[in-house]
PDB file of N, CA and C in Angstrom:
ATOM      1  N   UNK A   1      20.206   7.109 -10.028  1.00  0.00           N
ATOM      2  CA  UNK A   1      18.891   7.702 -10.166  1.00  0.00           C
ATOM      3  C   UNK A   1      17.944   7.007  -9.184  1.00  0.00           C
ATOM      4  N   UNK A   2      17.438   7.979  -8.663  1.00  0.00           N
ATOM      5  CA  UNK A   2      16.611   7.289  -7.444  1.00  0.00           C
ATOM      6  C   UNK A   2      14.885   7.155  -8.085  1.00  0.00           C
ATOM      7  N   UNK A   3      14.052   6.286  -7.385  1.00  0.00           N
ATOM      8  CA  UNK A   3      12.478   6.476  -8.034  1.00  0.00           C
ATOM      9  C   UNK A   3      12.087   7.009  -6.664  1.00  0.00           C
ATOM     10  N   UNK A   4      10.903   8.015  -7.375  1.00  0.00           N
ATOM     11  CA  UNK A   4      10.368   8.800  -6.375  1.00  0.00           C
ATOM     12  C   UNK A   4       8.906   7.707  -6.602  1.00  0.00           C
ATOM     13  N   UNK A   5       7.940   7.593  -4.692  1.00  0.00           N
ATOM     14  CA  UNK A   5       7.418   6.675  -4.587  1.00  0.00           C
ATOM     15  C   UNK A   5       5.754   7.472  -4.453  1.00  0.00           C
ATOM     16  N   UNK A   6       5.044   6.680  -5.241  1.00  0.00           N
ATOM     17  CA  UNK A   6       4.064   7.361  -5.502  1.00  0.00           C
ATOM     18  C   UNK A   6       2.813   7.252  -3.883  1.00  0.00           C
ATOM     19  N   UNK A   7       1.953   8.384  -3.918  1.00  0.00           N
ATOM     20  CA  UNK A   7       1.141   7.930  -2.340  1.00  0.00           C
ATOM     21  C   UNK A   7      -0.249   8.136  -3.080  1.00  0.00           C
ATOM     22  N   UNK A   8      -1.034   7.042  -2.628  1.00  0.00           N
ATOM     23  CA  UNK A   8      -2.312   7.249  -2.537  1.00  0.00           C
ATOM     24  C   UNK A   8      -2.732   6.860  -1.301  1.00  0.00           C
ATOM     25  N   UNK A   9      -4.020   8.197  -2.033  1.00  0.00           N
ATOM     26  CA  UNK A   9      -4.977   8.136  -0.538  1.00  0.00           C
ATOM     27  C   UNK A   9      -5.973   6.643  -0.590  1.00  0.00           C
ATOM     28  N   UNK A  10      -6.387   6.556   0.586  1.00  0.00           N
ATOM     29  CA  UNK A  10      -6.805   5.340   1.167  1.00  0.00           C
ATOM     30  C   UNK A  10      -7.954   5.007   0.237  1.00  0.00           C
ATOM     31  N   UNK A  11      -8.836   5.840  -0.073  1.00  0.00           N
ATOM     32  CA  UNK A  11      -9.811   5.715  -0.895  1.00  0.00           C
ATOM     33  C   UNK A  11      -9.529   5.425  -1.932  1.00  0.00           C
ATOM     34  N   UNK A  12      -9.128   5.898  -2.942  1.00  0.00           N
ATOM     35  CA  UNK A  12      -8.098   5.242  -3.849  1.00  0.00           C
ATOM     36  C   UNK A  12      -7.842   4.193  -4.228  1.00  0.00           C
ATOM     37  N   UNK A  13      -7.079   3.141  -2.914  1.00  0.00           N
ATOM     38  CA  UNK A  13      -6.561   1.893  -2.577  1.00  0.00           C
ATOM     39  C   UNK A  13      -8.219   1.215  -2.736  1.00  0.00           C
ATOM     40  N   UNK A  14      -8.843   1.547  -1.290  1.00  0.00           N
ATOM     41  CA  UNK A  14     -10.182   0.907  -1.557  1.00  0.00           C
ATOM     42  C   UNK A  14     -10.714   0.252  -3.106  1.00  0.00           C
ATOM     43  N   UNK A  15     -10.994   1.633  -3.755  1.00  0.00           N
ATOM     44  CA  UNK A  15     -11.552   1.321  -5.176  1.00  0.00           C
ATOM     45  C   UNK A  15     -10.711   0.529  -5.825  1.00  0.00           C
ATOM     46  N   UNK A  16      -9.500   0.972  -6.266  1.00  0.00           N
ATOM     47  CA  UNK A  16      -8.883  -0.499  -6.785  1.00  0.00           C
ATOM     48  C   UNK A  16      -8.960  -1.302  -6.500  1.00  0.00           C
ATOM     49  N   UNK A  17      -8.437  -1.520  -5.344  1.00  0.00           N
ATOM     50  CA  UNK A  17      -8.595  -3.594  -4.755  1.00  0.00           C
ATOM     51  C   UNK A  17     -10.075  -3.682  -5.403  1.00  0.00           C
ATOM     52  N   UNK A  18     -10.733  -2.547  -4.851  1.00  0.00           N
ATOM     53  CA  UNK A  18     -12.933  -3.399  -5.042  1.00  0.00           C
ATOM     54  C   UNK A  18     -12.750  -3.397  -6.509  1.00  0.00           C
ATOM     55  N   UNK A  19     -12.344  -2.939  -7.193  1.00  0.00           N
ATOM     56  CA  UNK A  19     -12.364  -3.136  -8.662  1.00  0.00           C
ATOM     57  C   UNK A  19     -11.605  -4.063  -9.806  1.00  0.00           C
ATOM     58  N   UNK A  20     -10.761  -4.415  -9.111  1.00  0.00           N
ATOM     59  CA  UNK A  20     -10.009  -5.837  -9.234  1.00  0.00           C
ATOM     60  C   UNK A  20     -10.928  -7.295  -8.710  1.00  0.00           C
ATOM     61  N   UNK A  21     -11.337  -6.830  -7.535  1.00  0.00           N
ATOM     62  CA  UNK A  21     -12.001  -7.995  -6.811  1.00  0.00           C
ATOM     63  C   UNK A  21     -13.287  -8.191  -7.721  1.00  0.00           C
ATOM     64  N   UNK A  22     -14.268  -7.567  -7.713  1.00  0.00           N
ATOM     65  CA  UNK A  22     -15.647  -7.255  -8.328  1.00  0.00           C
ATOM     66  C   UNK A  22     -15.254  -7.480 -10.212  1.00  0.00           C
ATOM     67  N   UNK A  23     -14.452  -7.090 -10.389  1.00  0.00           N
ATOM     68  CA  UNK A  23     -14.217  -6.941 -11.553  1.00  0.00           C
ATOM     69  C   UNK A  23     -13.876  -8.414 -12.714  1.00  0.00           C
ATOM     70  N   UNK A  24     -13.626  -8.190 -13.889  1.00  0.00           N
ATOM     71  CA  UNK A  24     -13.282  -8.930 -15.165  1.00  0.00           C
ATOM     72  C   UNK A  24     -12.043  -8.994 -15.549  1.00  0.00           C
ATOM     73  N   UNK A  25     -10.949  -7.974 -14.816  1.00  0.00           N
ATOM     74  CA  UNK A  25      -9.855  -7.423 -15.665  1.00  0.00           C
ATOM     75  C   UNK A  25      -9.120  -8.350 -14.707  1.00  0.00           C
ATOM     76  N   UNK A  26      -7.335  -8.733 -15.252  1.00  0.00           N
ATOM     77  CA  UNK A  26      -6.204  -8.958 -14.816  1.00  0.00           C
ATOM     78  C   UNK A  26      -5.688  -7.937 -13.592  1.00  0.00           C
ATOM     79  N   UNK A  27      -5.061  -7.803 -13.452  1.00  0.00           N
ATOM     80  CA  UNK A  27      -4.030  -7.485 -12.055  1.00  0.00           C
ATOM     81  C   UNK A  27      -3.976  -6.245 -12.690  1.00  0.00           C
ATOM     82  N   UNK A  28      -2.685  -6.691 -13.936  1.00  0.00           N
ATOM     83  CA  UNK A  28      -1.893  -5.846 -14.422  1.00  0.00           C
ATOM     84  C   UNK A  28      -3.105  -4.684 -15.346  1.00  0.00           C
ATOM     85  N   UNK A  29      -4.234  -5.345 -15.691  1.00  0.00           N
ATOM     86  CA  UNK A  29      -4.929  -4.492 -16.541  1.00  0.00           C
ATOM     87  C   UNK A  29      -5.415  -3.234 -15.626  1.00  0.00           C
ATOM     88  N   UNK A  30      -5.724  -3.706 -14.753  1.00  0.00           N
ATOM     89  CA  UNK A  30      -6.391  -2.577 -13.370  1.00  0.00           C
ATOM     90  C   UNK A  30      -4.908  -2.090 -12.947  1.00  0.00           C
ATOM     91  N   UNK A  31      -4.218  -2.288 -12.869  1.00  0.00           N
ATOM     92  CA  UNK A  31      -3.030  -1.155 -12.947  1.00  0.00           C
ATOM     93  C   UNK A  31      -2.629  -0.448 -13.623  1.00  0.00           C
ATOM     94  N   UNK A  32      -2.719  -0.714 -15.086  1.00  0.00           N
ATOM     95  CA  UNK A  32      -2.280   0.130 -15.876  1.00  0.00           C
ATOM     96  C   UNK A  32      -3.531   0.801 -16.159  1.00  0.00           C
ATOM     97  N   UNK A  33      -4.901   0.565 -16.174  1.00  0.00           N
ATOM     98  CA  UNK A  33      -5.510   1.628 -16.436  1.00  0.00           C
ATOM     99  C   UNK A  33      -5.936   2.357 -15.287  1.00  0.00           C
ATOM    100  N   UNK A  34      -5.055   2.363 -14.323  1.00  0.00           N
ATOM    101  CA  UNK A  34      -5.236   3.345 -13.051  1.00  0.00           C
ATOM    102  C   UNK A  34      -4.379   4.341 -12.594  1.00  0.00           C
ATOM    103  N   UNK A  35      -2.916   3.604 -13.462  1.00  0.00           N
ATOM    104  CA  UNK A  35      -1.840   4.184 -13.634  1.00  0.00           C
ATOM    105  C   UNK A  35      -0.838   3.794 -12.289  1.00  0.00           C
ATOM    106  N   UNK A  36      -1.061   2.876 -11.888  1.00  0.00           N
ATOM    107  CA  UNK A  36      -0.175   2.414 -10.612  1.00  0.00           C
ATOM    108  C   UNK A  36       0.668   1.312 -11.146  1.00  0.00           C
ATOM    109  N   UNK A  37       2.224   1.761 -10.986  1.00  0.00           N
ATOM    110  CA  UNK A  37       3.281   1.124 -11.587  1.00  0.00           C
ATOM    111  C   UNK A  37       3.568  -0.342 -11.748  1.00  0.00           C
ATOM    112  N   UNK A  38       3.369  -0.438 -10.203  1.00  0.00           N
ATOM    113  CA  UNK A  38       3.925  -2.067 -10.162  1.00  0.00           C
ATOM    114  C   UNK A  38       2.492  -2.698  -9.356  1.00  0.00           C
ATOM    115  N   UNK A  39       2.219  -3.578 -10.179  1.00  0.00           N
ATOM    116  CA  UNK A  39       1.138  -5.050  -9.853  1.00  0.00           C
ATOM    117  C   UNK A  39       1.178  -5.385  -8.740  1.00  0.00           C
ATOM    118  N   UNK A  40       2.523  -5.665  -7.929  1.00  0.00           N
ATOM    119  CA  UNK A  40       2.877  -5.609  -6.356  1.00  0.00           C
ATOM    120  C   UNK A  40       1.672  -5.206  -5.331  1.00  0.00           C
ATOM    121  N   UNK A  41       2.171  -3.898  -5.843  1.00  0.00           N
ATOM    122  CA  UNK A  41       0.760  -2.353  -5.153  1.00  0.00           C
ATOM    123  C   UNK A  41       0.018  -2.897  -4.817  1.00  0.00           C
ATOM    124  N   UNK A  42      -0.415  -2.845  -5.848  1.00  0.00           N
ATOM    125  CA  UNK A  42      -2.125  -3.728  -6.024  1.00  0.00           C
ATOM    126  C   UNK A  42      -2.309  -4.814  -5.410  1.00  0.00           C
ATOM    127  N   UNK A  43      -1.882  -5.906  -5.471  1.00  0.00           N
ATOM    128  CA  UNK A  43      -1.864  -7.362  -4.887  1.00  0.00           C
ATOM    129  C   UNK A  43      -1.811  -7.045  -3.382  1.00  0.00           C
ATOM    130  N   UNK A  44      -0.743  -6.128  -2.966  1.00  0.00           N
ATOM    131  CA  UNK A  44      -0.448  -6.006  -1.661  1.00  0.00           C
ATOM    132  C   UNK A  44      -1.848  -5.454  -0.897  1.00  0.00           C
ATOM    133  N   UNK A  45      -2.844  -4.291  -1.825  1.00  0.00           N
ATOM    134  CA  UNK A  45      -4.134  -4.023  -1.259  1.00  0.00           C
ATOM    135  C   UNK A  45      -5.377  -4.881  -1.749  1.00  0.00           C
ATOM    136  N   UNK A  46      -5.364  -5.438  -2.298  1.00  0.00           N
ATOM    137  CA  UNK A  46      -6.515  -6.553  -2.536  1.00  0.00           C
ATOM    138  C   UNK A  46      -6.218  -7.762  -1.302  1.00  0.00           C
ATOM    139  N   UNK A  47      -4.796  -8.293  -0.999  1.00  0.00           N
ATOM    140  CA  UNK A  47      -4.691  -9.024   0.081  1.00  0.00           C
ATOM    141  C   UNK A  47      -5.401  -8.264   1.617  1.00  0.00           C
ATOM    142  N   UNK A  48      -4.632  -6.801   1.941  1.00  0.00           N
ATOM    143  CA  UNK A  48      -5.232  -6.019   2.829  1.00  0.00           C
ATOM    144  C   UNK A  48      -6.415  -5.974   3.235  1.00  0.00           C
ATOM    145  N   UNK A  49      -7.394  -5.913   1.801  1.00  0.00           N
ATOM    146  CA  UNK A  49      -9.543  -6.152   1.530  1.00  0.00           C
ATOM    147  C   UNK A  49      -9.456  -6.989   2.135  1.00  0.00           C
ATOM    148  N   UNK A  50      -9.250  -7.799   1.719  1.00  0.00           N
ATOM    149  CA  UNK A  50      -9.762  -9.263   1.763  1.00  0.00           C
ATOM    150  C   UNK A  50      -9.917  -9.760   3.157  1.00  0.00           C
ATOM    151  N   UNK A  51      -8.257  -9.169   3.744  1.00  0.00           N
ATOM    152  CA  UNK A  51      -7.993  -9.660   5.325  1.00  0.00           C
ATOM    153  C   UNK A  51      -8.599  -8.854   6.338  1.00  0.00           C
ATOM    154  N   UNK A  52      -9.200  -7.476   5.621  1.00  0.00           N
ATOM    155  CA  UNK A  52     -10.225  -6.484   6.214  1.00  0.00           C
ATOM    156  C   UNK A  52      -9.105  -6.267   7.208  1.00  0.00           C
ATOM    157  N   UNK A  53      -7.782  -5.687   6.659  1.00  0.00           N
ATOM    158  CA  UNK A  53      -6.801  -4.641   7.432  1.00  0.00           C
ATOM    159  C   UNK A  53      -6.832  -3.225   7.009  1.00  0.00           C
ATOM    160  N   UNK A  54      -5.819  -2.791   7.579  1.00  0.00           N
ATOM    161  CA  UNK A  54      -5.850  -1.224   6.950  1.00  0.00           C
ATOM    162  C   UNK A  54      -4.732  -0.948   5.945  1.00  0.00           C
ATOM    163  N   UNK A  55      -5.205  -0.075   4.915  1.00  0.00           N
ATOM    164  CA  UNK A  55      -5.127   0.534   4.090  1.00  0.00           C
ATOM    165  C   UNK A  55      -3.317   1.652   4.005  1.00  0.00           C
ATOM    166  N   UNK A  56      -3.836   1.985   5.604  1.00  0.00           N
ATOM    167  CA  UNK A  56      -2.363   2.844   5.716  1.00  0.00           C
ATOM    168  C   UNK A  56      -1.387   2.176   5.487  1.00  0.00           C
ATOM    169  N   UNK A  57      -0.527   3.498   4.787  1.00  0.00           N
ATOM    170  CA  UNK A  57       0.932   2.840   4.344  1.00  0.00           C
ATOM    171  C   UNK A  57       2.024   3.095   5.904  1.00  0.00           C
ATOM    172  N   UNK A  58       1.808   4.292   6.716  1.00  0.00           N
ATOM    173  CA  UNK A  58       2.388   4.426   7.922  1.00  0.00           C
ATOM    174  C   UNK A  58       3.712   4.780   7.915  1.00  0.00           C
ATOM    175  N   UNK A  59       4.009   5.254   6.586  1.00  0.00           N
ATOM    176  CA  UNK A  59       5.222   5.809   6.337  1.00  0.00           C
ATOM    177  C   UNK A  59       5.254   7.256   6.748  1.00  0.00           C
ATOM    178  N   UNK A  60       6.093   7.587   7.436  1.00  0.00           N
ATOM    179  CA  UNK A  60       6.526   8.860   8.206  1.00  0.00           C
ATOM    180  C   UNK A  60       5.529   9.301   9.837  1.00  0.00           C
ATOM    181  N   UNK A  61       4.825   7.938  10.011  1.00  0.00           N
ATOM    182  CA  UNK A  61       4.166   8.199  11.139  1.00  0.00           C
ATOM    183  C   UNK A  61       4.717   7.460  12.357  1.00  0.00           C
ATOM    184  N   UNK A  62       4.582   8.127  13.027  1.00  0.00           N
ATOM    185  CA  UNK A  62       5.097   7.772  14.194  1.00  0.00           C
ATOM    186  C   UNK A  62       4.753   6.481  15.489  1.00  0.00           C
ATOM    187  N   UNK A  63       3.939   5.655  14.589  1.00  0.00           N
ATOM    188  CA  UNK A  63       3.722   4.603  15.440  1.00  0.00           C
ATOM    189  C   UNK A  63       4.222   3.172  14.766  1.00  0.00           C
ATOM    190  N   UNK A  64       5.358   3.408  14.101  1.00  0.00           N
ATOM    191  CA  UNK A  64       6.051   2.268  13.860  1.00  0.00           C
ATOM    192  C   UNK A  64       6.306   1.335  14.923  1.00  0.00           C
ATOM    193  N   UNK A  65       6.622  -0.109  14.256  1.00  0.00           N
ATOM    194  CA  UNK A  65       5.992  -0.938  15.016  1.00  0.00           C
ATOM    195  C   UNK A  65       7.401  -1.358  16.580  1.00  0.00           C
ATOM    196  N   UNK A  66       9.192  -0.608  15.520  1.00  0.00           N
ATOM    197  CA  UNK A  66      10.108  -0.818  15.922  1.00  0.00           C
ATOM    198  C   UNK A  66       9.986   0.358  16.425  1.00  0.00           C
ATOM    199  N   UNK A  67      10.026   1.364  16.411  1.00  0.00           N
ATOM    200  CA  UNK A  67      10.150   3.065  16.655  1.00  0.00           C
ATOM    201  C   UNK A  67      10.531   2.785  17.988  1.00  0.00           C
ATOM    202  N   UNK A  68      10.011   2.304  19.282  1.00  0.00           N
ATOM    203  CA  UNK A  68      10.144   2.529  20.669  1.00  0.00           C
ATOM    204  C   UNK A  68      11.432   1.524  20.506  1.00  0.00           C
ATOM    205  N   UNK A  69      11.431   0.420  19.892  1.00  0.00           N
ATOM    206  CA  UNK A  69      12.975   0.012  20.516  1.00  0.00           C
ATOM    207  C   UNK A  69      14.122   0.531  19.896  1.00  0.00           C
ATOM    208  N   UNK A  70      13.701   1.565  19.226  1.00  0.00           N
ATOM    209  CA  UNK A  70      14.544   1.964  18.442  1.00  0.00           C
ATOM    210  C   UNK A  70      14.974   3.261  19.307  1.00  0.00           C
ATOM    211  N   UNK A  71      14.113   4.356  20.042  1.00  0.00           N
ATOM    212  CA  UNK A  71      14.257   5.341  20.246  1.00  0.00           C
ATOM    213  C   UNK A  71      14.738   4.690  21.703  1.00  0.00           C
ATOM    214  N   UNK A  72      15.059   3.231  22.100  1.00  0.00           N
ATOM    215  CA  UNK A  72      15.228   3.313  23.721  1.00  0.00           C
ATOM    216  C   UNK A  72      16.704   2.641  23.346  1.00  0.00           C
ATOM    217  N   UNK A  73      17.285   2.104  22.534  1.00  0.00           N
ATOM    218  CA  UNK A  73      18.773   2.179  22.504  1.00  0.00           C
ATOM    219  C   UNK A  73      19.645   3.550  22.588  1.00  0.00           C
ATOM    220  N   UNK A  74      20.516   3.398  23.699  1.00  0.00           N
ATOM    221  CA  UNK A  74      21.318   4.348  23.784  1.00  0.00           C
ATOM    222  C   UNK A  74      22.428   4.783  23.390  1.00  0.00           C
ATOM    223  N   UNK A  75      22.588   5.963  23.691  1.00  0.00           N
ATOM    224  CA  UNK A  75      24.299   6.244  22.305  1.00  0.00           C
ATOM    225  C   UNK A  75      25.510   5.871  22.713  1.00  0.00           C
ATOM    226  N   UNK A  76      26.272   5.390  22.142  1.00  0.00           N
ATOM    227  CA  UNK A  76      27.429   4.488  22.497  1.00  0.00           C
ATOM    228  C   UNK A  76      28.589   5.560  22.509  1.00  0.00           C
TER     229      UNK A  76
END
C-alpha cells in the first residue's frame, strides 16, 4: 500500500509556520489542528521562515538541482 502525498499551496505553508512561530501551541498541536500528518512538514517549513527560503516543494518542476547532470549522461 502506497501513501498518497499531500500538496499545499505556499500560502498555506506560510500561515502555519507563522502560526506555530507567533503562537502558544506545540508542533504537533498545530498539525493536527490543521490536519497535516507528520510534524516533520511542519518543522521542515518553520525552519524554511525562519531561514527566509522558499516555500516550494519543486516536485515535478523542472529545475531540479541534479536534472542537467542527469539529462547529460548518455545511453550506454
Amino acid at each position: 500500500m502506497s501513501k498518497t502525498r499531500n500538496s499545499y499551496s505556499i500560502e498555506f505553508k506560510k500561515e502555519a509556520a507563522q502560526q506555530y512561530i507567533n503562537g502558544d501551541e506545540s508542533l504537533r498541536k498545530v498539525c493536527a489542528r490543521l490536519g497535516i500528518a507528520d510534524d516533520r512538514t511542519l518543522r521542515d517549513w518553520v525552519g524554511k521562515v525562519q531561514r527566509g527560503e522558499s516555500l516550494e516543494d519543486g516536485r515535478g518542476k523542472g529545475d531540479h538541482p541534479r536534472r542537467e547532470q542527469i539529462e547529460r549522461v548518455p545511453d550506454l
